[in-house]
PDB file of N, CA and C in Angstrom:
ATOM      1  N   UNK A   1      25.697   5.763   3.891  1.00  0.00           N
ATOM      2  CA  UNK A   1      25.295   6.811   2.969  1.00  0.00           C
ATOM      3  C   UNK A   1      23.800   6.670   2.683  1.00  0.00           C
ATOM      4  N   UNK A   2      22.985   7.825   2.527  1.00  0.00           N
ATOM      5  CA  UNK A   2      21.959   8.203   2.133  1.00  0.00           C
ATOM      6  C   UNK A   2      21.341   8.976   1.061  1.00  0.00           C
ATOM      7  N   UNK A   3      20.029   8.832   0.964  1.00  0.00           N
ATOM      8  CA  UNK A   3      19.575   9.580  -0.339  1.00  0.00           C
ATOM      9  C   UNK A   3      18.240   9.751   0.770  1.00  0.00           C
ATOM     10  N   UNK A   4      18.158  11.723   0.625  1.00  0.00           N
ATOM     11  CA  UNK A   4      16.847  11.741   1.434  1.00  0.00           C
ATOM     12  C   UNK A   4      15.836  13.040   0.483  1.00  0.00           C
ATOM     13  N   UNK A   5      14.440  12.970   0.914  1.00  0.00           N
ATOM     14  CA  UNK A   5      13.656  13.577   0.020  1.00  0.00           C
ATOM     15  C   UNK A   5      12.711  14.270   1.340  1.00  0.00           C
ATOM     16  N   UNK A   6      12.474  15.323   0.710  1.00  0.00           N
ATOM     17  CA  UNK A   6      11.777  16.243   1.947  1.00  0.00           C
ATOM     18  C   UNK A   6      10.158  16.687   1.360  1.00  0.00           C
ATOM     19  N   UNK A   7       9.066  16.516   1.587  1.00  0.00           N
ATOM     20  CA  UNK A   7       7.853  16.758   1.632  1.00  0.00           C
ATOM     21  C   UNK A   7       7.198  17.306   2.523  1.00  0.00           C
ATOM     22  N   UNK A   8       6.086  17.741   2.007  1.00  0.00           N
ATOM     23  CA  UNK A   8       5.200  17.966   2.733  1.00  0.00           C
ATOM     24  C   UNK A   8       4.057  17.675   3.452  1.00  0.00           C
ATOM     25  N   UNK A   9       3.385  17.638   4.609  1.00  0.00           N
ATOM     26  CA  UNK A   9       2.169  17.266   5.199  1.00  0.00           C
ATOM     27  C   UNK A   9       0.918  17.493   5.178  1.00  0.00           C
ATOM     28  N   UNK A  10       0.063  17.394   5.170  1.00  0.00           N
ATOM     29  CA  UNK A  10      -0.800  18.001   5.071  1.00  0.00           C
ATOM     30  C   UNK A  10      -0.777  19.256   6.589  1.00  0.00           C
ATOM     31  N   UNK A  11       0.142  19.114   7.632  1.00  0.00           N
ATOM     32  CA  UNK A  11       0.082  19.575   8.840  1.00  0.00           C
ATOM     33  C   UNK A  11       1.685  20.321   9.237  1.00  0.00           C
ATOM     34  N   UNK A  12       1.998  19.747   8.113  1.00  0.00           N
ATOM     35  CA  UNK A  12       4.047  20.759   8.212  1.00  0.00           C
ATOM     36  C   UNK A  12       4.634  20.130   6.692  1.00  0.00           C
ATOM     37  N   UNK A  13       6.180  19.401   7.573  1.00  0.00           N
ATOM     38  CA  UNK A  13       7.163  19.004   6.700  1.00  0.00           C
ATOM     39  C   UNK A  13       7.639  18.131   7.697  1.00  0.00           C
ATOM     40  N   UNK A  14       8.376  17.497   6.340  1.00  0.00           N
ATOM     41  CA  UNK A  14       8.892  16.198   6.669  1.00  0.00           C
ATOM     42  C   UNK A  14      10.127  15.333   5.589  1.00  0.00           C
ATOM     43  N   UNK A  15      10.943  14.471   6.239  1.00  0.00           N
ATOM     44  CA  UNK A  15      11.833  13.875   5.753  1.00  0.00           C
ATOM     45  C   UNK A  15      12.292  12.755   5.592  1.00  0.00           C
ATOM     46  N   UNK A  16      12.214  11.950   4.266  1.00  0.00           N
ATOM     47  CA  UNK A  16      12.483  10.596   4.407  1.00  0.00           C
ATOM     48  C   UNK A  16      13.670  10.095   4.018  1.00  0.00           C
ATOM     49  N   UNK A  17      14.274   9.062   4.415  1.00  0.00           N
ATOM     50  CA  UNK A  17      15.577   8.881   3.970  1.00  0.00           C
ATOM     51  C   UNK A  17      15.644   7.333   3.370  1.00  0.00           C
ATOM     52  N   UNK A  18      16.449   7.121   2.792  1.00  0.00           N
ATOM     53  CA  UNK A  18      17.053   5.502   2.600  1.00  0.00           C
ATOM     54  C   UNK A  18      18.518   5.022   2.518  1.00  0.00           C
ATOM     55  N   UNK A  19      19.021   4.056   2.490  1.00  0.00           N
ATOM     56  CA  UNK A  19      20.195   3.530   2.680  1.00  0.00           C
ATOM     57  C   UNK A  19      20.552   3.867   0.559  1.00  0.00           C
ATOM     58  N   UNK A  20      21.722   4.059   0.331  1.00  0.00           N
ATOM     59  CA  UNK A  20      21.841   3.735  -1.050  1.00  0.00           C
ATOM     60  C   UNK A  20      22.068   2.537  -1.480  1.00  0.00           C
ATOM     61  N   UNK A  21      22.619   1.669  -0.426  1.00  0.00           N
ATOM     62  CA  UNK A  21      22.346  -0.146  -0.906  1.00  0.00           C
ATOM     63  C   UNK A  21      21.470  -0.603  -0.642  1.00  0.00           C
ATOM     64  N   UNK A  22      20.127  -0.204  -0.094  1.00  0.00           N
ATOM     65  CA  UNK A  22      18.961  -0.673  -0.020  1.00  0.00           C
ATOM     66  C   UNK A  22      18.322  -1.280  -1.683  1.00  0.00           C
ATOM     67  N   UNK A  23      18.447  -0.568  -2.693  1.00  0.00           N
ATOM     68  CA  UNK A  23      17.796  -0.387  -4.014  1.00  0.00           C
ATOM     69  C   UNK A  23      19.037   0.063  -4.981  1.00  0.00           C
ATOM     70  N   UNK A  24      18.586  -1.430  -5.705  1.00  0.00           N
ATOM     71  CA  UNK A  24      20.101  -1.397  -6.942  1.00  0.00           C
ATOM     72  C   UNK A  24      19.548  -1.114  -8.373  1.00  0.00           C
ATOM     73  N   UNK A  25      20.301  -0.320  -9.344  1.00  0.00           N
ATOM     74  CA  UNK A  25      19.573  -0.179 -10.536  1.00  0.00           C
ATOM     75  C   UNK A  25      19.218  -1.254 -10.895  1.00  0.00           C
ATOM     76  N   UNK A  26      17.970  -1.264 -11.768  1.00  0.00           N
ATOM     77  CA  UNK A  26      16.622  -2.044 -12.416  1.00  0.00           C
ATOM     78  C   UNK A  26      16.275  -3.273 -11.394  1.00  0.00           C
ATOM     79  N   UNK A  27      16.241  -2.878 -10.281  1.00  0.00           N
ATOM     80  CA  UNK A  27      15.088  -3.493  -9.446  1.00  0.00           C
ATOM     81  C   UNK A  27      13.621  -2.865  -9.037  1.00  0.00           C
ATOM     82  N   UNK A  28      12.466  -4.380  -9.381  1.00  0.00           N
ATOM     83  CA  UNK A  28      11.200  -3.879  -9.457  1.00  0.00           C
ATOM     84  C   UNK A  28      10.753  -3.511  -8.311  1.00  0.00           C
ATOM     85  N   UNK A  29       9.946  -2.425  -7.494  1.00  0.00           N
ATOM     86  CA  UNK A  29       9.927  -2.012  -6.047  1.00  0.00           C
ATOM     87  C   UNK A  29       8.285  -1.699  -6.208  1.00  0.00           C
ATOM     88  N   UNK A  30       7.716  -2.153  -5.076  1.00  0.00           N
ATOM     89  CA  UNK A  30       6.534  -2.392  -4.801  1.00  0.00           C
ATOM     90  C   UNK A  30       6.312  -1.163  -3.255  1.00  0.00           C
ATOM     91  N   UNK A  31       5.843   0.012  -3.537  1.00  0.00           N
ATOM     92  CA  UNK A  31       5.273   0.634  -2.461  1.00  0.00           C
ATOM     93  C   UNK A  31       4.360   0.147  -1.462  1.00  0.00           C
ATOM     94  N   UNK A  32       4.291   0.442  -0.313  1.00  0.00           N
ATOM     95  CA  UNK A  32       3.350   0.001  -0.306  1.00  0.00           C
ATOM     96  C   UNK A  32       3.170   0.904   1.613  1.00  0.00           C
ATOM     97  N   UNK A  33       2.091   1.417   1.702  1.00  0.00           N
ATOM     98  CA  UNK A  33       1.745   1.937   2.640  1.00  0.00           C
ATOM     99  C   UNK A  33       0.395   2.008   3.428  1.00  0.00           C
ATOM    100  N   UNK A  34       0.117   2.545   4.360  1.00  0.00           N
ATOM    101  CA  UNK A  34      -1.026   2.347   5.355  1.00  0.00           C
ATOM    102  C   UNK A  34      -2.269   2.971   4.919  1.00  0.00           C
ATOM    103  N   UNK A  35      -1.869   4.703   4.621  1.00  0.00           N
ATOM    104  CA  UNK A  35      -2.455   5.813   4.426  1.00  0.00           C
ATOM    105  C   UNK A  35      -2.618   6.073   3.248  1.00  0.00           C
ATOM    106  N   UNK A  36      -3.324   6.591   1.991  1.00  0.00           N
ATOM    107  CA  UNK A  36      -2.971   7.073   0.893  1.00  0.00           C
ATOM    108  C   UNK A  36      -4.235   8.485   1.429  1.00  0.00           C
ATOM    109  N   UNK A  37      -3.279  10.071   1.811  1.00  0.00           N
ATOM    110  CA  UNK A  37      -3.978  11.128   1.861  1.00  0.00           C
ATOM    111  C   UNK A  37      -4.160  12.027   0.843  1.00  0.00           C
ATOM    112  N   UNK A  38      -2.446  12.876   1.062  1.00  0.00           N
ATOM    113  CA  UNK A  38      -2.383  13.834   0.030  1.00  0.00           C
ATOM    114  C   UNK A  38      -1.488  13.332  -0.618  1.00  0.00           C
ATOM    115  N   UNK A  39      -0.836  11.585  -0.741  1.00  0.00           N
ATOM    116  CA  UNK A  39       0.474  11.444  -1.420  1.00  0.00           C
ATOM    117  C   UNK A  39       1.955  11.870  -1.808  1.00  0.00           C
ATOM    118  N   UNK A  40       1.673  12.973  -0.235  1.00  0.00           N
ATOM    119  CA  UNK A  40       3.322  13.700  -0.217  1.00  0.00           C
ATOM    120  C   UNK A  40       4.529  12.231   0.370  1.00  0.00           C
ATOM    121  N   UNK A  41       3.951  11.359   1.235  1.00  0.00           N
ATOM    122  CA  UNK A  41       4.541  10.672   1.538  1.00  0.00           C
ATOM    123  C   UNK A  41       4.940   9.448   0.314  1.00  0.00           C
ATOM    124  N   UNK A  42       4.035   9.108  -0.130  1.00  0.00           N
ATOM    125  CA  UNK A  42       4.076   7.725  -1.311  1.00  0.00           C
ATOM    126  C   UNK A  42       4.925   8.721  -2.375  1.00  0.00           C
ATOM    127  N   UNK A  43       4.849   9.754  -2.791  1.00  0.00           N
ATOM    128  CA  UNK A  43       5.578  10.473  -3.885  1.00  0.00           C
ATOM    129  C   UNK A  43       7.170  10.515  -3.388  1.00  0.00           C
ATOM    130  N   UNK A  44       7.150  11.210  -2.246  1.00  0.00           N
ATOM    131  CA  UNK A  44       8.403  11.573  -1.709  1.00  0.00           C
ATOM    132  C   UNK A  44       9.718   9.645  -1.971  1.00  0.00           C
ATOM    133  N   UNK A  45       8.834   8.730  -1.751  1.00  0.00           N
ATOM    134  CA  UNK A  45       9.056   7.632  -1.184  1.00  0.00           C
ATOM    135  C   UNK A  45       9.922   7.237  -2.975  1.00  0.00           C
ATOM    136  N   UNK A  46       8.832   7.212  -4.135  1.00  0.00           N
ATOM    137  CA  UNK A  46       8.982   7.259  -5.278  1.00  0.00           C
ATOM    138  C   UNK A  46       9.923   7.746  -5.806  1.00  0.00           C
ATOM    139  N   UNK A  47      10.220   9.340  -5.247  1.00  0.00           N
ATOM    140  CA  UNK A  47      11.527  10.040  -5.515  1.00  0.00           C
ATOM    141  C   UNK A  47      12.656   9.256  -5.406  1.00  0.00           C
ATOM    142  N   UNK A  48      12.862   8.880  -4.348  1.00  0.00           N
ATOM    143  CA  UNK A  48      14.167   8.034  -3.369  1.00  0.00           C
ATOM    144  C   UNK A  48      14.683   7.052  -4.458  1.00  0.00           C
ATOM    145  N   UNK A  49      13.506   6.242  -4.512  1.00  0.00           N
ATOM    146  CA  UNK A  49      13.416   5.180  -5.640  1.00  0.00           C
ATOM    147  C   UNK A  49      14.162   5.196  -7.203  1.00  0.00           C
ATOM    148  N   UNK A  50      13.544   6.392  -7.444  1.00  0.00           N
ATOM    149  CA  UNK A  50      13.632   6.388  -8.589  1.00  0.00           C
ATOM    150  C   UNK A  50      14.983   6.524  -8.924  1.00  0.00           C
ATOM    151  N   UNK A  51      15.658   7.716  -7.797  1.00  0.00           N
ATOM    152  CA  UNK A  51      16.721   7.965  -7.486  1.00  0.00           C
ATOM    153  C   UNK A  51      17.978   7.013  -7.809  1.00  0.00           C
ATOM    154  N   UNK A  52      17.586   6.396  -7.208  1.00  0.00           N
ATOM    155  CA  UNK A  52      18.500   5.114  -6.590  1.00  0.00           C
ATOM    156  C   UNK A  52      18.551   3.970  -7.892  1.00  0.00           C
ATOM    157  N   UNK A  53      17.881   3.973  -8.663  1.00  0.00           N
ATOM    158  CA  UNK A  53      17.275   3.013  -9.821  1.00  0.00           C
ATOM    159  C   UNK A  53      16.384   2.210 -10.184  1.00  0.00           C
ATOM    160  N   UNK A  54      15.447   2.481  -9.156  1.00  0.00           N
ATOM    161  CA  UNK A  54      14.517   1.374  -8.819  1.00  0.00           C
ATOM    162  C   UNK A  54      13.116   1.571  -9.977  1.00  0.00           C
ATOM    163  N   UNK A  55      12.913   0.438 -10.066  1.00  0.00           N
ATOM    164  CA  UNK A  55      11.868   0.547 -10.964  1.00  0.00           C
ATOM    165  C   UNK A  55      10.373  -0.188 -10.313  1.00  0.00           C
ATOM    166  N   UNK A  56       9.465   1.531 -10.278  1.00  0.00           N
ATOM    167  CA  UNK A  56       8.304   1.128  -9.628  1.00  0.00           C
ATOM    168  C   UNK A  56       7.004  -0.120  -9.881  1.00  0.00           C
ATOM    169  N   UNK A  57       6.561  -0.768  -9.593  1.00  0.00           N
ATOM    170  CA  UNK A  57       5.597  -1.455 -10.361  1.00  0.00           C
ATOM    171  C   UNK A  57       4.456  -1.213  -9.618  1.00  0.00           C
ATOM    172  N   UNK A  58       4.178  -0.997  -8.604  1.00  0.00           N
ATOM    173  CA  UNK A  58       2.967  -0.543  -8.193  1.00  0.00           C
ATOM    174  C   UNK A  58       2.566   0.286  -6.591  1.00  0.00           C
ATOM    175  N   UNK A  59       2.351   0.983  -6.522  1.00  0.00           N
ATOM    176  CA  UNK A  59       2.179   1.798  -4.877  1.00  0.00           C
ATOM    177  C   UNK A  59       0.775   1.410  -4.281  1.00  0.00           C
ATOM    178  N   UNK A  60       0.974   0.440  -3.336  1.00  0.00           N
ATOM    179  CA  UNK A  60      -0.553  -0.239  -2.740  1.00  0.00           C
ATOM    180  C   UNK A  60      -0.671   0.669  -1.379  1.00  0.00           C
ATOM    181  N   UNK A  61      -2.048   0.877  -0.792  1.00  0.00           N
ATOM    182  CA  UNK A  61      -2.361   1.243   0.093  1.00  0.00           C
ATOM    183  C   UNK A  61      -3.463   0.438   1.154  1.00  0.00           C
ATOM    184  N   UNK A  62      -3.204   0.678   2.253  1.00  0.00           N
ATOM    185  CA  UNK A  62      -4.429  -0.178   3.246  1.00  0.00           C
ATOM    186  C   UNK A  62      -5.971   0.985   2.725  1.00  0.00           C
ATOM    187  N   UNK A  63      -5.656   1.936   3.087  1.00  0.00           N
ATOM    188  CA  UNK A  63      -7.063   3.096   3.214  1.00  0.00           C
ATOM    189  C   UNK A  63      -6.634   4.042   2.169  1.00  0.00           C
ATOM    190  N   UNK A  64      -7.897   4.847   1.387  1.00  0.00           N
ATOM    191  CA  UNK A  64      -7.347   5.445   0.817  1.00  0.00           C
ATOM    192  C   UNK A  64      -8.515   7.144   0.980  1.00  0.00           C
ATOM    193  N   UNK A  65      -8.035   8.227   1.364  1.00  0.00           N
ATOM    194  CA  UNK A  65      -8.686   9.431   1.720  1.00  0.00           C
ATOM    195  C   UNK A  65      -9.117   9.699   0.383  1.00  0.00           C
ATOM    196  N   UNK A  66      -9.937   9.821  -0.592  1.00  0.00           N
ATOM    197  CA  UNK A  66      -9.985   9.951  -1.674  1.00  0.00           C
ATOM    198  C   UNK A  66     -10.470  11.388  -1.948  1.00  0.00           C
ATOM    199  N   UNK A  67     -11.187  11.920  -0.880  1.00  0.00           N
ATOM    200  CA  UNK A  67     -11.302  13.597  -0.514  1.00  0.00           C
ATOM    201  C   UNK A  67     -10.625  14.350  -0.587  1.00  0.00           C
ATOM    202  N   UNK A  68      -9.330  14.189  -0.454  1.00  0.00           N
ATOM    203  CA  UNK A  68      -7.552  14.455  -0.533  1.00  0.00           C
ATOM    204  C   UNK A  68      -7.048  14.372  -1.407  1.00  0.00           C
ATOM    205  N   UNK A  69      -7.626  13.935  -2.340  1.00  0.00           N
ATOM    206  CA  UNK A  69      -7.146  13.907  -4.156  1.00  0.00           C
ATOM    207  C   UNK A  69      -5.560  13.396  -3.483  1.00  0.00           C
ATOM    208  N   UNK A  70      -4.860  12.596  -3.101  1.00  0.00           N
ATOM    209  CA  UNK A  70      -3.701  11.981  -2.955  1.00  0.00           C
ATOM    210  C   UNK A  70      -3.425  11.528  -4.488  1.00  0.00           C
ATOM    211  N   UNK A  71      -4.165  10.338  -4.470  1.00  0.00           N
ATOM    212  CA  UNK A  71      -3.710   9.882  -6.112  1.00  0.00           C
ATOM    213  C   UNK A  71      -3.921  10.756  -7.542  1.00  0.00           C
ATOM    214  N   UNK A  72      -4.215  11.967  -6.883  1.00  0.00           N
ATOM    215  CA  UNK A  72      -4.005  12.539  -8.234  1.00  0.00           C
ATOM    216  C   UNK A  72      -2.360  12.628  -8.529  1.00  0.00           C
ATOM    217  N   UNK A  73      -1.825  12.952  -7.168  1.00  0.00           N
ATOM    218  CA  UNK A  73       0.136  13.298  -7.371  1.00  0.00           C
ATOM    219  C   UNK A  73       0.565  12.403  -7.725  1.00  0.00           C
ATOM    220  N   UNK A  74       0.087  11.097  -7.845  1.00  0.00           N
ATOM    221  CA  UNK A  74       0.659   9.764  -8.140  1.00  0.00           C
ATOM    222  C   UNK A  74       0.536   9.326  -9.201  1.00  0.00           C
ATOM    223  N   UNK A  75      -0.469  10.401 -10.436  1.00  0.00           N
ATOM    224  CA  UNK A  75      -0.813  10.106 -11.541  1.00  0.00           C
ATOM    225  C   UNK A  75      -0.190   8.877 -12.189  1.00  0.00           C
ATOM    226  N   UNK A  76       1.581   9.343 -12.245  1.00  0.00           N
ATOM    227  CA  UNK A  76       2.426   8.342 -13.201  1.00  0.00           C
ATOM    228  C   UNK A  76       2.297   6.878 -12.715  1.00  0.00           C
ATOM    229  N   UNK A  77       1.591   6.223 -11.758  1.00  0.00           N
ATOM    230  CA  UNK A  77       2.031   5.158 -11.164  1.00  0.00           C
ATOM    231  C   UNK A  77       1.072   4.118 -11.063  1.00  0.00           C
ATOM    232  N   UNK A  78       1.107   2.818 -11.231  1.00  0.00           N
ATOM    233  CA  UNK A  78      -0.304   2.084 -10.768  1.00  0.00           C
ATOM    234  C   UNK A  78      -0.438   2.637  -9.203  1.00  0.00           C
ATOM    235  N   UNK A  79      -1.703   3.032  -8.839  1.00  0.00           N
ATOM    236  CA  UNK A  79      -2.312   2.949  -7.325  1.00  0.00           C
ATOM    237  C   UNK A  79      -3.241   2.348  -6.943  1.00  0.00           C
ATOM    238  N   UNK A  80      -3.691   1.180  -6.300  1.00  0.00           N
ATOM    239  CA  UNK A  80      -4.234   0.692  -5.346  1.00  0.00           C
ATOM    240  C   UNK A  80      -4.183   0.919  -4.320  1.00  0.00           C
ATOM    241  N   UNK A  81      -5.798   0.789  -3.457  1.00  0.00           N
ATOM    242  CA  UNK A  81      -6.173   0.862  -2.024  1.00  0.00           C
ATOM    243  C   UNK A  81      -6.884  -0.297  -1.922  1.00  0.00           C
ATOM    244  N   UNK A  82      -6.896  -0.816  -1.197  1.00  0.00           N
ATOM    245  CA  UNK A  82      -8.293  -1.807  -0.099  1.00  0.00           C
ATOM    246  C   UNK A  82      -9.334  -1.207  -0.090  1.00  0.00           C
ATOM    247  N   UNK A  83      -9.308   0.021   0.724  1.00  0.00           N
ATOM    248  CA  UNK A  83     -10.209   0.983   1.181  1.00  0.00           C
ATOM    249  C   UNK A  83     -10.627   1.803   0.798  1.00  0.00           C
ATOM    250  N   UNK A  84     -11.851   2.502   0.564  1.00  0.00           N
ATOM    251  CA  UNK A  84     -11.563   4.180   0.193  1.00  0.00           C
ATOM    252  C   UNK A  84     -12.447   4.719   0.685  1.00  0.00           C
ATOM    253  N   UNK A  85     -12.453   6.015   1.646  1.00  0.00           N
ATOM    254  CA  UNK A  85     -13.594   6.755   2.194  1.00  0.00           C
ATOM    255  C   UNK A  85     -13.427   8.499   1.268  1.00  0.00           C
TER     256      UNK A  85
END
């Protein structure tokens, strides 16, 4: 069984899924991804999460597009990058 969340791209759509025993209520979950663009992906990801019971503590990124206002969609959340162009 699954829990899936559908977003958008900056270039289409798209769909992410997770296991429902992956993430048990009040566990702390640490994002963490490559890209931070437009944050359809890190949000979508959040959804799942939240879904499921998980409790976020922070969404890290390698690079972060900051031209792309990404972390603005992420307002509610700590965000970190490494990078930022």
């Amino acid at each position: 069984k699954t829990v899936s969340c559908s977003y958008d791209l900056e270039y289409g759509k798209a769909v992410l899924e997770i296991h429902k025993s992956s993430i048990h209520s009040g566990e702390k979950i640490l994002i963490v991804d490559d890209v931070l663009a437009t944050g359809g992906t890190a949000l979508a990801t959040a959804k799942m999460v939240e879904k499921l019971g998980g409790e976020i503590i922070d969404i890290a990124f390698l690079i972060e597009l900051g031209f792309l206002k990404g972390r603005d969609r992420l307002k509610k959340y700590n965000v970190y990058s490494l990078v930022q162009y």
